[in-house]
N, C-alpha and C. Protein backbone atom coordinates (compact mmCIF):
# COMPACT_ATOMS: atom_id res chain seq x y z
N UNK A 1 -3.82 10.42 -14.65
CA UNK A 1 -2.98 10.56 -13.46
C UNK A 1 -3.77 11.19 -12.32
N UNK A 2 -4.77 12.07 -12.58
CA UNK A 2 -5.68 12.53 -11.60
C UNK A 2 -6.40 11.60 -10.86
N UNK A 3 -6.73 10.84 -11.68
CA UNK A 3 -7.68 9.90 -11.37
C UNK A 3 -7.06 8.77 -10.44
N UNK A 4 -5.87 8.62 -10.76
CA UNK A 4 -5.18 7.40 -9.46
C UNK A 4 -4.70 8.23 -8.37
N UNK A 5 -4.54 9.74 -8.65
CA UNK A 5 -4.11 10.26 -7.27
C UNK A 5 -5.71 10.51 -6.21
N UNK A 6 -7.21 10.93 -7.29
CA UNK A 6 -7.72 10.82 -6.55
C UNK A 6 -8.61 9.04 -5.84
N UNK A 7 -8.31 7.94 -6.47
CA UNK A 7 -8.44 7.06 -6.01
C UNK A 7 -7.91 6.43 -5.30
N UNK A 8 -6.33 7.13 -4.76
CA UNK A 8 -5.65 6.61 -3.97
C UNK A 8 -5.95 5.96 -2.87
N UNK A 9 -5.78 4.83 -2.29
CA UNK A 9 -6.21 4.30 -1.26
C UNK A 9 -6.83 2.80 -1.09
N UNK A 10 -7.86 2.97 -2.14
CA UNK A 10 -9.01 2.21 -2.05
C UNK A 10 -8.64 1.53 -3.97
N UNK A 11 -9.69 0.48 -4.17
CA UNK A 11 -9.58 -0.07 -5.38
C UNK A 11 -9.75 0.99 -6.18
N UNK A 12 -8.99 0.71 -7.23
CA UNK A 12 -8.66 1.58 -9.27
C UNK A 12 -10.21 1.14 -9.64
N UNK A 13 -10.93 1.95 -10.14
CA UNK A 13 -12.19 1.87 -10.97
C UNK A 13 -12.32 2.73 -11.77
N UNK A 14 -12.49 1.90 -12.78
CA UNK A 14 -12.22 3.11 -14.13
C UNK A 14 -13.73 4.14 -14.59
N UNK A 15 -14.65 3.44 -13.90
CA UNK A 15 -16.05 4.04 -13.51
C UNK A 15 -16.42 5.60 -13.16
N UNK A 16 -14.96 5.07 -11.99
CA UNK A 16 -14.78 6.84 -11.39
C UNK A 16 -14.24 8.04 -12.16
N UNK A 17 -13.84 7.65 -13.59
CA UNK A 17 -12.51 8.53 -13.86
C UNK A 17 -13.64 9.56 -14.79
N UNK A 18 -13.66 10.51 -14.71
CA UNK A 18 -15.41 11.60 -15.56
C UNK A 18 -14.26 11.80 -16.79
N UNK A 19 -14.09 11.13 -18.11
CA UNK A 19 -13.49 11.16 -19.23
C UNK A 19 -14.36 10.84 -20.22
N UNK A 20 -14.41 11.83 -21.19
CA UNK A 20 -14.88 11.29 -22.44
C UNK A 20 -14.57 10.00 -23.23
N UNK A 21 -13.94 9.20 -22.82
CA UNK A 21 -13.36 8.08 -23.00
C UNK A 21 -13.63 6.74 -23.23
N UNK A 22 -13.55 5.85 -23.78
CA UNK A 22 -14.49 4.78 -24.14
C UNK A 22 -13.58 3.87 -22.84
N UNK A 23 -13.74 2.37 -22.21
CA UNK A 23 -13.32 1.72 -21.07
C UNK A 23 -12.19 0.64 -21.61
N UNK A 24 -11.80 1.01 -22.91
CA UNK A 24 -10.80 0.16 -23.47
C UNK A 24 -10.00 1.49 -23.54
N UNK A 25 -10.21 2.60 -24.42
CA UNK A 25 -9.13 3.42 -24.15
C UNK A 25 -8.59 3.46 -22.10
N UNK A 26 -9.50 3.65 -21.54
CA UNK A 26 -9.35 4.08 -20.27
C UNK A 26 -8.00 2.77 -20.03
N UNK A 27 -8.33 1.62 -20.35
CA UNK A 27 -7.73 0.63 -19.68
C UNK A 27 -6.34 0.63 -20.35
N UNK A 28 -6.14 1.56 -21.69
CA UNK A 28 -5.02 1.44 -22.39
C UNK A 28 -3.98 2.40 -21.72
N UNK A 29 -5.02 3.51 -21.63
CA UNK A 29 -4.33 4.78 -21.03
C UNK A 29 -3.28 4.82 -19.74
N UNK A 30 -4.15 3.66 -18.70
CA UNK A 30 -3.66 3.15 -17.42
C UNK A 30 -2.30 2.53 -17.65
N UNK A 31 -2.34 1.26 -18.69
CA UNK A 31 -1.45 0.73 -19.36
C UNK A 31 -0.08 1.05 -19.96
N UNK A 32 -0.28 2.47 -20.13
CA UNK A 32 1.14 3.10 -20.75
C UNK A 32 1.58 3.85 -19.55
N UNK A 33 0.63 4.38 -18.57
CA UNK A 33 1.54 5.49 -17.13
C UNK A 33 2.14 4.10 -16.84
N UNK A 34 1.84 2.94 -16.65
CA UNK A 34 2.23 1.75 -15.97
C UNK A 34 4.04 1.56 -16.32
N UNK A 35 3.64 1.08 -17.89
CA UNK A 35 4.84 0.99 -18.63
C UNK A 35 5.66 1.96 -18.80
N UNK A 36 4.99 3.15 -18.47
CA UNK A 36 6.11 4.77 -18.49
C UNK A 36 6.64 4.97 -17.17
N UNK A 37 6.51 4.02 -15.90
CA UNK A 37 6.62 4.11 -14.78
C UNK A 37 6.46 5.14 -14.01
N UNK A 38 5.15 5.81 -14.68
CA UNK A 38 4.85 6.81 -13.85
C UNK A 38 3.84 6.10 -12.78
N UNK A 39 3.02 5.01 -13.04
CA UNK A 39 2.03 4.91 -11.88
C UNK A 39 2.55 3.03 -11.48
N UNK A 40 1.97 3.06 -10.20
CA UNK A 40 2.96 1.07 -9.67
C UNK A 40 1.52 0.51 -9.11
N UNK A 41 1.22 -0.53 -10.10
CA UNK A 41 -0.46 -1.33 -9.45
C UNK A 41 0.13 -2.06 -8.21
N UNK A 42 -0.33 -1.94 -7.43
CA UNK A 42 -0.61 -3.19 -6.32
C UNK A 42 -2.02 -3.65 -6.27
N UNK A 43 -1.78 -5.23 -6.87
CA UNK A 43 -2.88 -6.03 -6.98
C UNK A 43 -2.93 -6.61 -6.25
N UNK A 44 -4.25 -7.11 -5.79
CA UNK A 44 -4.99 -8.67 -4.91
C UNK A 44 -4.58 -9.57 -5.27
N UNK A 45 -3.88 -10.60 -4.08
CA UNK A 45 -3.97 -11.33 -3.84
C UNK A 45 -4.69 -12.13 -2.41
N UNK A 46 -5.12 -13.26 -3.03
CA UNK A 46 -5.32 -14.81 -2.13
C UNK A 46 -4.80 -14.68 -0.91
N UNK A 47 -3.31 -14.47 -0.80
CA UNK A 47 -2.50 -14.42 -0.26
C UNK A 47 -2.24 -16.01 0.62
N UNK A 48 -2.35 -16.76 -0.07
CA UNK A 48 -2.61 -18.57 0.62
C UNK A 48 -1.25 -18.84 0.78
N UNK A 49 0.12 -18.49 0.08
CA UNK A 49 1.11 -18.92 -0.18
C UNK A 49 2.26 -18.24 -0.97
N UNK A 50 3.56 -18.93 -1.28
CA UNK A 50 4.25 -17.87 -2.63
C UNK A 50 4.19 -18.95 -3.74
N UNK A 51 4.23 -17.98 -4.96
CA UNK A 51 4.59 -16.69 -4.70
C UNK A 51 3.08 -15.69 -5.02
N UNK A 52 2.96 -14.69 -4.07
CA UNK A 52 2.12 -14.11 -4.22
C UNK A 52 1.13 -14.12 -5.70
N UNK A 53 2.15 -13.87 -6.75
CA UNK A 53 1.43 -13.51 -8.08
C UNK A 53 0.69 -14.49 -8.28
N UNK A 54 0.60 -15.71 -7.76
CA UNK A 54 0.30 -17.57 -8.74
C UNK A 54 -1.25 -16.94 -8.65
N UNK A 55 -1.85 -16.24 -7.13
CA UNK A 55 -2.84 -16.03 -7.39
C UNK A 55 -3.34 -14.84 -6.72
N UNK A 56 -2.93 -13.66 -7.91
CA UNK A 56 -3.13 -12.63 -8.07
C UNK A 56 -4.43 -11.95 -8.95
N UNK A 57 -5.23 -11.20 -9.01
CA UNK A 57 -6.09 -11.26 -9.64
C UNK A 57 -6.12 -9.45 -10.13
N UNK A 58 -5.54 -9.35 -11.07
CA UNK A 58 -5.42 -8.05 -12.42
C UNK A 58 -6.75 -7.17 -12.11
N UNK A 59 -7.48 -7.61 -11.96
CA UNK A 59 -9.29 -6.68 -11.89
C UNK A 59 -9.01 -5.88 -10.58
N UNK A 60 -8.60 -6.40 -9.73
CA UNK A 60 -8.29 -5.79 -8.15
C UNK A 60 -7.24 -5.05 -8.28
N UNK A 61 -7.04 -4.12 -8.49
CA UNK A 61 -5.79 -3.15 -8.28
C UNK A 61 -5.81 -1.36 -7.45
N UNK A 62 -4.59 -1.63 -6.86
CA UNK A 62 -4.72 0.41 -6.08
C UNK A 62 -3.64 0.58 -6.97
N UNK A 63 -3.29 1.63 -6.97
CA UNK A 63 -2.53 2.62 -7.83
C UNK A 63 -1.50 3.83 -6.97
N UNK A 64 -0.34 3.54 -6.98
CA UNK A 64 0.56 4.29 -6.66
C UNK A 64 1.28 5.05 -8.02
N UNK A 65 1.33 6.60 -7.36
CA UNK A 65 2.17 7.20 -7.91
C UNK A 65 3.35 7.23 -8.07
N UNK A 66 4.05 7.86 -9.20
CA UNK A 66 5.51 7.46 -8.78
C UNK A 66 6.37 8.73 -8.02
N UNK A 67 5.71 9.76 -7.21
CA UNK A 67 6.27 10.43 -6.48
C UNK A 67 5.19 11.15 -5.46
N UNK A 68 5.68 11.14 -3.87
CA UNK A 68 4.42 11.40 -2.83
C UNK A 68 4.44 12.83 -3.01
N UNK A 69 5.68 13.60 -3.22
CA UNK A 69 5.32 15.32 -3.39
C UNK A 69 4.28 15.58 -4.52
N UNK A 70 4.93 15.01 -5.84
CA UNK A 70 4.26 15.02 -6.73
C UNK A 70 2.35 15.08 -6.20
N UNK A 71 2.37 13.86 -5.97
CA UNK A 71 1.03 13.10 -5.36
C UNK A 71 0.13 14.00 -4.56
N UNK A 72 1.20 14.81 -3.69
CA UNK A 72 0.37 15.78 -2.60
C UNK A 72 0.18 17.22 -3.85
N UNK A 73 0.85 17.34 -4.63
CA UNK A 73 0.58 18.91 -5.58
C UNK A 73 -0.46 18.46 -6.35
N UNK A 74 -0.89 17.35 -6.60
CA UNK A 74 -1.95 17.01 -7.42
C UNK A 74 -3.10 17.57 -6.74
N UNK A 75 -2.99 17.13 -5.30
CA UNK A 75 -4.36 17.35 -4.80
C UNK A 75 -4.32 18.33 -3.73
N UNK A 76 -3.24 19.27 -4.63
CA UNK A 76 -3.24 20.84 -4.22
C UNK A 76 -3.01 21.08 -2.60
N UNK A 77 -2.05 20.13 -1.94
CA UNK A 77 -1.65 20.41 -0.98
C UNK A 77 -0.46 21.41 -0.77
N UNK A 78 -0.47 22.26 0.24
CA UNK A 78 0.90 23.03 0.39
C UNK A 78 1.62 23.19 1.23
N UNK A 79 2.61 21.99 1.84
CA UNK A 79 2.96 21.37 2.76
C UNK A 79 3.28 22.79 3.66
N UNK A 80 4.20 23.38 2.80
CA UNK A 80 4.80 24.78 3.76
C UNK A 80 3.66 25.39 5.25
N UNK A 81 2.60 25.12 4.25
CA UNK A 81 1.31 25.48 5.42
C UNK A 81 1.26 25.13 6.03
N UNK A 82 1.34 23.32 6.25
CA UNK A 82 1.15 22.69 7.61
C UNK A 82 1.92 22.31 8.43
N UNK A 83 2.91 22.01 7.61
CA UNK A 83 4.11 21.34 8.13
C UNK A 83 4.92 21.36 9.81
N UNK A 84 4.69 22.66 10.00
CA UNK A 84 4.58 22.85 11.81
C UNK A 84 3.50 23.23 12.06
N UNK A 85 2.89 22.84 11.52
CA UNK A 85 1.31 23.47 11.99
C UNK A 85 0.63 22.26 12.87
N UNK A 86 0.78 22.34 14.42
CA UNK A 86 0.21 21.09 15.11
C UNK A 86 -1.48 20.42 15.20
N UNK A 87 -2.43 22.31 14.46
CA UNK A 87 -4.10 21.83 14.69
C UNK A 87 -4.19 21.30 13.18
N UNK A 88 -2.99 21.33 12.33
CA UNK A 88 -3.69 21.02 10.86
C UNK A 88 -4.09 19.47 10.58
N UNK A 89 -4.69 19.08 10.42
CA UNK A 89 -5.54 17.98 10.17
C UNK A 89 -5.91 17.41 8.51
N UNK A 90 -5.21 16.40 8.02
CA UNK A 90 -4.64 15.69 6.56
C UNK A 90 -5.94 14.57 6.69
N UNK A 91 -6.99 15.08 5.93
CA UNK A 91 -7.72 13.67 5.95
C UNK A 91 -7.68 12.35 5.20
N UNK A 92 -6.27 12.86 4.24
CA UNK A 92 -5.97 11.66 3.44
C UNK A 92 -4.59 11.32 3.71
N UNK A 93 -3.91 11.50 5.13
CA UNK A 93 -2.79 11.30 5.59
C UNK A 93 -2.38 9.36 5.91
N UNK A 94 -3.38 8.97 5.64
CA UNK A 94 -3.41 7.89 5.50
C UNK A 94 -2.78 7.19 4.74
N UNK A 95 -3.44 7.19 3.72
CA UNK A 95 -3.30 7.02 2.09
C UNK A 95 -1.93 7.41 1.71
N UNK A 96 -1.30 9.16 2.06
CA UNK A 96 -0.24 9.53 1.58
C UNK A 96 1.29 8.68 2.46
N UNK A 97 0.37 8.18 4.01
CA UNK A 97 1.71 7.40 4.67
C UNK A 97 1.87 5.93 3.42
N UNK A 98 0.35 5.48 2.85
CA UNK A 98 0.37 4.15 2.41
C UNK A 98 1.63 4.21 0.83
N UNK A 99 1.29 5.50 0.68
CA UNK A 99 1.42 5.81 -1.02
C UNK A 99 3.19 5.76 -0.61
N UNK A 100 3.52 6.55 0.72
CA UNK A 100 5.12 6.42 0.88
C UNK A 100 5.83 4.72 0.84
N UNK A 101 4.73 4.36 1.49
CA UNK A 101 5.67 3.02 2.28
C UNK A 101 5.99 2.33 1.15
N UNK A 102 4.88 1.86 -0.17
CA UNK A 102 4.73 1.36 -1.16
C UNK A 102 6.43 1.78 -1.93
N UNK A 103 6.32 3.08 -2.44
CA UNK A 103 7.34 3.41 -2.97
C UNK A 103 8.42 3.15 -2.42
N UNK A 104 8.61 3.53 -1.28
CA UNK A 104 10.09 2.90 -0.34
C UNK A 104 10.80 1.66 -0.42
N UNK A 105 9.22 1.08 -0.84
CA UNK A 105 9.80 -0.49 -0.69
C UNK A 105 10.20 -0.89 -2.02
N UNK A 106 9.52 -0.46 -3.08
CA UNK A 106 10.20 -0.25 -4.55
C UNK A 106 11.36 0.23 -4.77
N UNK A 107 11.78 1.39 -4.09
CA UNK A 107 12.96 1.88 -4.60
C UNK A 107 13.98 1.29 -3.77
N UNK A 108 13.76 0.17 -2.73
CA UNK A 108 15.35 -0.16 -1.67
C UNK A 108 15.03 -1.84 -2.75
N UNK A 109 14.18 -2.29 -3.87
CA UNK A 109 13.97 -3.42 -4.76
C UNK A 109 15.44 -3.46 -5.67
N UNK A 110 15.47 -4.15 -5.90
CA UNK A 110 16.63 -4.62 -7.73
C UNK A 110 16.02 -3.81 -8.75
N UNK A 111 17.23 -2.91 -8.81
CA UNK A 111 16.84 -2.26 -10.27
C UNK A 111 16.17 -2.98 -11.41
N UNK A 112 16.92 -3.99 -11.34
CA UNK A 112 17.09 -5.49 -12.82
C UNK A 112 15.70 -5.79 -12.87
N UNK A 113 14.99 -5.94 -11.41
CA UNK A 113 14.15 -7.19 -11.36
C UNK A 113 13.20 -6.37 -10.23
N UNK A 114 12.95 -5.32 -10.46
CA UNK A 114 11.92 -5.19 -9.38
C UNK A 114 10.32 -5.56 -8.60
N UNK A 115 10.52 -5.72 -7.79
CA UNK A 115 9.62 -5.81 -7.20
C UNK A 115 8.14 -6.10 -7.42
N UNK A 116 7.29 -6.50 -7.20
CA UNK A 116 5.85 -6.64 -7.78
C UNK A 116 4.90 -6.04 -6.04
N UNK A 117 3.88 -5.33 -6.51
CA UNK A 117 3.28 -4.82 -5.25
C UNK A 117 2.12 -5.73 -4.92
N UNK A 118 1.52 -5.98 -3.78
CA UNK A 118 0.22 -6.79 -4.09
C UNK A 118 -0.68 -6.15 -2.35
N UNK A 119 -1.55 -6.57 -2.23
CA UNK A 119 -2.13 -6.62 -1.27
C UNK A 119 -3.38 -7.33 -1.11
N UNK A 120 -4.21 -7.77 0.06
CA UNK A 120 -4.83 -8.69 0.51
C UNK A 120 -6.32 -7.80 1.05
N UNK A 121 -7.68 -8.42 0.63
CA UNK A 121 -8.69 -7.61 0.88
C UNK A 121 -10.12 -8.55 0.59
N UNK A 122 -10.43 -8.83 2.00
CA UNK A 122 -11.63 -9.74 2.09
C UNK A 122 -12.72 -9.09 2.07
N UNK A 123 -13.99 -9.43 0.77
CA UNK A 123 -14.78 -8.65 0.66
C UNK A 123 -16.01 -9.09 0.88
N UNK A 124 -16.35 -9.38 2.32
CA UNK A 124 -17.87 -9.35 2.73
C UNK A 124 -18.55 -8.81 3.68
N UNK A 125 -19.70 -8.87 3.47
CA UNK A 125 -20.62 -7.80 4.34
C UNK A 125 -20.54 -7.94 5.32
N UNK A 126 -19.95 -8.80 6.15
CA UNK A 126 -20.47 -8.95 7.53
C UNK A 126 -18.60 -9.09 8.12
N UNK A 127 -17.83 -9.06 7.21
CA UNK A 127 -16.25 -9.28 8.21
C UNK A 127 -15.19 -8.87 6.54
N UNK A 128 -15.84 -7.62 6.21
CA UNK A 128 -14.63 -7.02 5.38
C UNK A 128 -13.14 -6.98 6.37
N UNK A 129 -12.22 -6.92 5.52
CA UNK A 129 -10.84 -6.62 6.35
C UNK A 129 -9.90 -6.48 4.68
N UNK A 130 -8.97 -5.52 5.33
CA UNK A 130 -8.02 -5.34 3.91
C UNK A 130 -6.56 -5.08 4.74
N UNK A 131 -5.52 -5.86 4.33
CA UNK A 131 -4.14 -5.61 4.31
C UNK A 131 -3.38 -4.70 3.46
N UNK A 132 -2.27 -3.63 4.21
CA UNK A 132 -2.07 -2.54 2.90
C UNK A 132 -0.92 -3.36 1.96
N UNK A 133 0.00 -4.25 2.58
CA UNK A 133 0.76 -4.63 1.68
C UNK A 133 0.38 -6.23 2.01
N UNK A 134 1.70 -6.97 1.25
CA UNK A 134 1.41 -8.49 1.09
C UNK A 134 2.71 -8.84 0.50
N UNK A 135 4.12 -8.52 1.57
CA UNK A 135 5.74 -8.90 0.67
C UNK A 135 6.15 -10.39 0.86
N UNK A 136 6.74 -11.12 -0.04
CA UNK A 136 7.18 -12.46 -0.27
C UNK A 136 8.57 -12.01 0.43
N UNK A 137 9.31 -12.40 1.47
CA UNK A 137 10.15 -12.88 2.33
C UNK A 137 11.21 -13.93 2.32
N UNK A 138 12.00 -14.65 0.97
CA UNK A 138 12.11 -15.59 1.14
C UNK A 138 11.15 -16.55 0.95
N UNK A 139 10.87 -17.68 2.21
CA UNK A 139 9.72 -18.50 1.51
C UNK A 139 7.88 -18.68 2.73
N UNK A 140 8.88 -17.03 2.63
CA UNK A 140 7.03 -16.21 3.74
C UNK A 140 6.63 -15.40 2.92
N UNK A 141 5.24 -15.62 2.89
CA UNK A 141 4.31 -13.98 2.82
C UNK A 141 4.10 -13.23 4.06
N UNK A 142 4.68 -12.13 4.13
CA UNK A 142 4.11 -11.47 5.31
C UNK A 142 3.25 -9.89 4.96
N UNK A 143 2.64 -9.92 6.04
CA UNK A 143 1.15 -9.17 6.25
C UNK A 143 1.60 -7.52 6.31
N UNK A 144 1.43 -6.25 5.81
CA UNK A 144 2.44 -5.09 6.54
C UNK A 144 1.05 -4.18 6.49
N UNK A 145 1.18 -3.26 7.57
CA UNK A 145 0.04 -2.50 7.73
C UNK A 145 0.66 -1.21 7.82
N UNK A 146 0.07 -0.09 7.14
CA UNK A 146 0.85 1.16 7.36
C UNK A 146 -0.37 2.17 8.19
N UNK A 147 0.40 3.25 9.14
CA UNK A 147 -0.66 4.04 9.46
C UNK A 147 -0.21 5.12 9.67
N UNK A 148 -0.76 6.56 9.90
CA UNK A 148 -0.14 7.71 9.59
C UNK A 148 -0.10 8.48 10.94
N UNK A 149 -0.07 7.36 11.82
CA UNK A 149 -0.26 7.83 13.54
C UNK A 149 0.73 6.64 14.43
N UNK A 150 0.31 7.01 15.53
CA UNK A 150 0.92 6.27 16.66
C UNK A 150 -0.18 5.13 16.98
N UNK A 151 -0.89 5.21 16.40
CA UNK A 151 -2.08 4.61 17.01
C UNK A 151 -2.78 4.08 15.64
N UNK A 152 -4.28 2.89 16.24
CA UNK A 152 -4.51 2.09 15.10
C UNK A 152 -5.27 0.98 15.25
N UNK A 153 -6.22 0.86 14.88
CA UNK A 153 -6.48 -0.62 15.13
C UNK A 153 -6.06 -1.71 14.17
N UNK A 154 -5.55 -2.59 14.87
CA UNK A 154 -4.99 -3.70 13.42
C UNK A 154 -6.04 -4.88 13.79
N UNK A 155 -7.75 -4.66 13.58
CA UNK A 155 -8.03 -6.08 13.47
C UNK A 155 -7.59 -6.97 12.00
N UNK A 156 -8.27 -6.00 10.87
CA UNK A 156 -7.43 -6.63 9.66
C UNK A 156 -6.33 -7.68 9.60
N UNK A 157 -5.10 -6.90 10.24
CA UNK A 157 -4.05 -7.52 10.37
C UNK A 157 -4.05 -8.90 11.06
N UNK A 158 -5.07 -9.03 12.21
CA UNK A 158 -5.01 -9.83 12.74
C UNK A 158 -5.81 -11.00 12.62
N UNK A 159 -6.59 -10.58 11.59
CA UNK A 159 -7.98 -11.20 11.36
C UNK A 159 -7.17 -12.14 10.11
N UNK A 160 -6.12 -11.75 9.02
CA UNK A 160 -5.23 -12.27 8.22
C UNK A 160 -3.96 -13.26 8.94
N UNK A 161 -3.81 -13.11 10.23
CA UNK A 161 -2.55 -14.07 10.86
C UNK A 161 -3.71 -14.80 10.93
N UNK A 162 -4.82 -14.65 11.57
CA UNK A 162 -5.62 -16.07 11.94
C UNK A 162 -6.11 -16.63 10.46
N UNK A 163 -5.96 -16.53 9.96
CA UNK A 163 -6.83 -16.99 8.50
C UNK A 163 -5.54 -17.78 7.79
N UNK A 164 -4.89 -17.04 7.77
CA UNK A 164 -3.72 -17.62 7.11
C UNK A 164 -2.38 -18.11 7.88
N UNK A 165 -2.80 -18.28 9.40
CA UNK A 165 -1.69 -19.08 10.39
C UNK A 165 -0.21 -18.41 10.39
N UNK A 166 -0.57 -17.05 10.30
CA UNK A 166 0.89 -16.36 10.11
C UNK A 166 1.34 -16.34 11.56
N UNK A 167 2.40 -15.91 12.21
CA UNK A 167 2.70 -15.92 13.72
C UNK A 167 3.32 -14.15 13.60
N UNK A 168 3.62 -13.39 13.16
CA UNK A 168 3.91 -12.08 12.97
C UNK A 168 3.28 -11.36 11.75
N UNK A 169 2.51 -10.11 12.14
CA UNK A 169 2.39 -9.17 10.92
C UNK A 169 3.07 -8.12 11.33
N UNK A 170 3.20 -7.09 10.38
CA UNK A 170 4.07 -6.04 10.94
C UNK A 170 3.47 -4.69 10.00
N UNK A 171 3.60 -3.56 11.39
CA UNK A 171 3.22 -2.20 11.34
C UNK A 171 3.79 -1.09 11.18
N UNK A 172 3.75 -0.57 10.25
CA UNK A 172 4.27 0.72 10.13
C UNK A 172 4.22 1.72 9.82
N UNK A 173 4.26 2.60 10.97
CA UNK A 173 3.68 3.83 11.39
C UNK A 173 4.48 4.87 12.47
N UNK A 174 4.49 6.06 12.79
CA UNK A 174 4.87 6.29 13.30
C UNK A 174 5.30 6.28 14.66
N UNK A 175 5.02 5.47 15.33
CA UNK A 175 5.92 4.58 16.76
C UNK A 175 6.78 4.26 16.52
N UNK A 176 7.80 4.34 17.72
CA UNK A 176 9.25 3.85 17.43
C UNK A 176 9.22 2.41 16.95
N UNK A 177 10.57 2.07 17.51
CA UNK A 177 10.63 0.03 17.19
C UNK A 177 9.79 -0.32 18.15
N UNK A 178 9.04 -1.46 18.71
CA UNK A 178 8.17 -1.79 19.53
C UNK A 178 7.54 -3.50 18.92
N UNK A 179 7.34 -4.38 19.82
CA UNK A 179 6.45 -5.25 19.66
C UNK A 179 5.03 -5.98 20.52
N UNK A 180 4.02 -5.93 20.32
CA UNK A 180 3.27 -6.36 20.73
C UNK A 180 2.41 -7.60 20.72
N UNK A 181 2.57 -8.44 21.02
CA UNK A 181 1.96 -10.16 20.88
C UNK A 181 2.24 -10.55 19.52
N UNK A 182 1.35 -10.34 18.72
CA UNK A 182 2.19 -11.04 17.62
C UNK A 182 2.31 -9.77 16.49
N UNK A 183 1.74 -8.56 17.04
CA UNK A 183 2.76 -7.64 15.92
C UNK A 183 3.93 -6.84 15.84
N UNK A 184 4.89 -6.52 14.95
CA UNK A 184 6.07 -5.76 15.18
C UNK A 184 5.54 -4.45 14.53
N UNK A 185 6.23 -3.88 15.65
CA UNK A 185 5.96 -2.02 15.01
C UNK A 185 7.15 -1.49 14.53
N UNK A 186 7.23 -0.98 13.10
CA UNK A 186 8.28 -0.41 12.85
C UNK A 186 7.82 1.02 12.49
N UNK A 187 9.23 2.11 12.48
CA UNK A 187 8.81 3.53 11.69
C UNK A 187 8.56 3.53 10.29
N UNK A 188 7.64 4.15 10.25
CA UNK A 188 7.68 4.64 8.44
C UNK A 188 9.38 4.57 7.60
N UNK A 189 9.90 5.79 8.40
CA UNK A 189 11.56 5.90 7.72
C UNK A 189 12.52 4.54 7.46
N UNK A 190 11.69 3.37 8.17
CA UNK A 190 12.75 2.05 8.56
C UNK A 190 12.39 0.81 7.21
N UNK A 191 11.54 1.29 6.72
CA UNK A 191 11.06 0.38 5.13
C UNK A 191 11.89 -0.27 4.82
N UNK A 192 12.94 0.13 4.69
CA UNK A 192 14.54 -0.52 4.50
C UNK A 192 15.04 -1.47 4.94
N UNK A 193 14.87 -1.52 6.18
CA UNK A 193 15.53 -2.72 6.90
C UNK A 193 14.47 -3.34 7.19
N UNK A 194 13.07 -3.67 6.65
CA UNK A 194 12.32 -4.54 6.72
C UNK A 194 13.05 -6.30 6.68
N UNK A 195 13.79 -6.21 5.33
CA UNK A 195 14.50 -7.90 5.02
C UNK A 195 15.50 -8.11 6.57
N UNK A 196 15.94 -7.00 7.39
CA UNK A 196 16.64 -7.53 8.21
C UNK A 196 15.94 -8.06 9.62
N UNK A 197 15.00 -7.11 9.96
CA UNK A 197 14.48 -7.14 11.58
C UNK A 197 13.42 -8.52 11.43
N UNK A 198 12.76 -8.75 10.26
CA UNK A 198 11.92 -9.94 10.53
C UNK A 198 12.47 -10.90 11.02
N UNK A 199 14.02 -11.39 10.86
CA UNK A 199 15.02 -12.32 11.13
C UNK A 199 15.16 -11.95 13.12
N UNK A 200 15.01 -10.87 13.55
CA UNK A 200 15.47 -10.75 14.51
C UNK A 200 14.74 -11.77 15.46
C-alpha cells in the first residue's frame, strides 16, 4: 500500500517497491488490495474507440487508493498545517487532485456494476503526452484532464482530440464552469454531473 501511494501519479512498477519479495508474490500481493478494494488500477488504453477495455493493456497501470485522507497520512501529510496556510506549497497536489477525481467518479458509478478506470499515454521521445482519465459516455470516449490549479497547460489533451478527432475534452480543476475552444472546464467538486453537462 506504500508503494501505490508512493507511485501515485505516474505508471505501477513493481521494480520500485524495496521488498524482500519475489515479482510473482509482488504481483499477487497487488492482486488481493485490488480484490479487497482497497487499491482501483486505472489502465492504458488505445483509446481508438468503445469500449475502452477491447484495448486495454494490464502491464500499464496507476494505482488509486481507496481513500485521499487516508492517501495524504501515508505520506505523512498534516492537513491542519496547511490548510489556511496561503505560502504552503503541496508538490504532489497534483496527483492528490488526480487521486480525488478518480475516486469521485467511482463512487457517483453502480454499486452492481462499477465502473472500470483507464487512461491514455503516448510514449515517445520526441511527443510524449498522457491523459489523466479516458470515460466511455454512452457511445463516446471522452478525454478528462485534472489539475490542482486554475491554470495548466492542456497540450496532452489536445494533442489526443487531434489524434483521435474528438471535438471536446474536458478539465477539471479548480476554475469555475468555463469553456474554451474546444475544452470544457469544470470544478473538481462537479465530478458528478459530468454524465449531465457533456449533453449541454
Amino acid at each position: 500500500m506504500e508503494s501505490v501511494v508512493q507511485q501515485a501519479g505516474g505508471k505501477f512498477k513493481f521494480s520500485k517497491k524495496h521488498l524482500p519479495m519475489q515479482t510473482t508474490a509482488r504481483l499477487r500481493s497487488l492482486e488481493l488490495l485490488i480484490m479487497a478494494g482497497l487499491v482501483f488500477p486505472v489502465t492504458h488504453t488505445a483509446a481508438n474507440g468503445i469500449p475502452p477495455g477491447a484495448e486495454a493493456d494490464p502491464k500499464k497501470r496507476k494505482m488509486l487508493l481507496l481513500d485521499t485522507g487516508i492517501f495524504q497520512r501515508i505520506l505523512g501529510l498534516n492537513l491542519s498545517d496547511f490548510l489556511f496556510d496561503s505560502t504552503s506549497t503541496l508538490i504532489n497536489k497534483g496527483t492528490i487532485a488526480e487521486q480525488f477525481w478518480g475516486l469521485e467518479y467511482l463512487k457517483y458509478g453502480s454499486p452492481w456494476a462499477p465502473p472500470a478506470l483507464y487512461y491514455w499515454h503516448r510514449e515517445l521521445p520526441s511527443a510524449n503526452a498522457e491523459v489523466d482519465y479516458i470515460v466511455q459516455q454512452g457511445g463516446d470516449l471522452l478525454p478528462v484532464e485534472v489539475k490542482a490549479s486554475t491554470k495548466g497547460a492542456m497540450q496532452s489533451l489536445r494533442q489526443f482530440l487531434k489524434e483521435k478527432k474528438k471535438v471536446f475534452g474536458y478539465r477539471f480543476s479548480l476554475e469555475n464552469f468555463s469553456e474554451y475552444e474546444d475544452i470544457k472546464s469544470i470544478p473538481l467538486y462537479a465530478v458528478s454531473s459530468l454524465s449531465q453537462i457533456i449533453y449541454l
